[in-house]
Each structure stands twice: as structure tokens, then as C-alpha cells.
Protein backbone atom coordinates (compact mmCIF):
# COMPACT_ATOMS: atom_id res chain seq x y z
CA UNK A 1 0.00 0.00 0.00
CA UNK A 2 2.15 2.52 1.06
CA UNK A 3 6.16 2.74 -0.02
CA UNK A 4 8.18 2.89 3.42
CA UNK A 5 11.59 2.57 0.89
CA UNK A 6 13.60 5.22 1.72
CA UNK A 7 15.62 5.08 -1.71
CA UNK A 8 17.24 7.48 -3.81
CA UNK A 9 14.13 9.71 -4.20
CA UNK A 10 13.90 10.43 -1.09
CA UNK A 11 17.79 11.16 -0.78
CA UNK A 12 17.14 13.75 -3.42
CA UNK A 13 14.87 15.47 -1.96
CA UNK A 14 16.62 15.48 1.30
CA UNK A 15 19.82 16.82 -0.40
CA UNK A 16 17.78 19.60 -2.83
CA UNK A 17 16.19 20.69 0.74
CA UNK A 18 19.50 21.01 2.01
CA UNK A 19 21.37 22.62 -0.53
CA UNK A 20 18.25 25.38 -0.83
CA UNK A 21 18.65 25.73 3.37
CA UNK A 22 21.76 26.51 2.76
CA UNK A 23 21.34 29.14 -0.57
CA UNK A 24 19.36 30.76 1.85
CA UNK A 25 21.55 30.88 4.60
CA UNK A 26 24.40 32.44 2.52
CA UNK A 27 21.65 35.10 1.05
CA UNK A 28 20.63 35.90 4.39
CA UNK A 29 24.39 36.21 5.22
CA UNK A 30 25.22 38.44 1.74
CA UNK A 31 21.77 40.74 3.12
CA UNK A 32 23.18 41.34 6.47
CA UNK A 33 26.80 42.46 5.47
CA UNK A 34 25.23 44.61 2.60
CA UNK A 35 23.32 45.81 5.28
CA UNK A 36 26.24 46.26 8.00
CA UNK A 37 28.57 47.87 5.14
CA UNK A 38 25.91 50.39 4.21
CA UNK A 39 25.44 51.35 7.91
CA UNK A 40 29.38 51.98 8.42
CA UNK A 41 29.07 54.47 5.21
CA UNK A 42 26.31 56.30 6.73
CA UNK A 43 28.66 56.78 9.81
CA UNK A 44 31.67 57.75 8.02
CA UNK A 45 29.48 59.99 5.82
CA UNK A 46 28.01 61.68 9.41
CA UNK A 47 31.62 61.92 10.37
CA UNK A 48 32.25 63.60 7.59
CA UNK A 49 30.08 66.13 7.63
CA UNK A 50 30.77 66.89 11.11
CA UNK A 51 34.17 67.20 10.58
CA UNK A 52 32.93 69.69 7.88
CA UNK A 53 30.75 71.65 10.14
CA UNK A 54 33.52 72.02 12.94
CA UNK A 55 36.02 73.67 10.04
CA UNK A 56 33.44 75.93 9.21
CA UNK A 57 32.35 76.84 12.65
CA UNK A 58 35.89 77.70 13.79
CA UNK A 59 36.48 79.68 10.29
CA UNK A 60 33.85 81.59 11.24
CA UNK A 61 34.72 81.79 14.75
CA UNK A 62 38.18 83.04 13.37
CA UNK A 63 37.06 85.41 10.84
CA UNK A 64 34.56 86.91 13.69
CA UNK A 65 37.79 87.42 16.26
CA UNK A 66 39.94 89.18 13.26
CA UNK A 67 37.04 91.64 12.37
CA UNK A 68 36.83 92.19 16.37
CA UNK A 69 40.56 93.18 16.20
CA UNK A 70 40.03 94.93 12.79
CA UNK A 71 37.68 97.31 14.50
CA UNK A 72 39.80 97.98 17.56
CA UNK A 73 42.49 99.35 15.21
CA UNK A 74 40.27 101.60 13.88
């Protein structure tokens, strides 16, 4: 009635299961260092800028002083 052989069918199946377990283990694994990569940019790129924003604040911090002294020559 019913076929209790475990034969070569079955192995296949077993080893297709397996071998898509473990596609989508190594996709999962590509998606989370795409993932981890793309945060570490945005944190470079915000370290970046406020690297930026520092320059800028003490150039204008600077140029602020030197038009103070500019004016106290006059």
C-alpha cells in the first residue's frame, strides 16, 4: 500500500532541501553584510560632515575674532 523505501528519491529530496537551506543561509548572510557595510558608510558619511561643520564653525569663529581686532584698530 504505502512505499516505506527510503531510496534514492527520497535522498534527493533530502539533499535539494538542504542545498536550498543553505542558498538561503548564505543570502541571508550576503543581506546582512550589505546591510552592515551600508550602515558603516552612513557613519563615516556623518563623520564627515561633522568634521565639515567644525572647520566651518571655527572659520567663522576666526574670521569673527579678526574683524573684532580689525575694529579695535580703527
Amino acid at each position: 500500500m504505502f512505499n516505506t523505501n527510503t531510496g534514492e528519491g527520497d535522498m534527493g529530496i533530502l539533499d535539494d532541501a538542504k542545498d536550498a537551506l543553505k542558498a538561503t543561509g548564505e543570502k541571508i548572510g550576503d543581506a546582512v553584510e550589505d546591510a552592515k557595510e551600508r550602515i558603516e558608510d552612513k557613519v563615516d558619511e556623518a563623520k564627515a560632515d561633522a568634521k565639515v561643520k567644525q572647520a566651518e564653525t571655527e572659520r567663522d569663529a576666526t574670521k569673527a575674532k579678526n574683524d573684532y581686532k580689525e575694529q579695535l584698530r580703527d
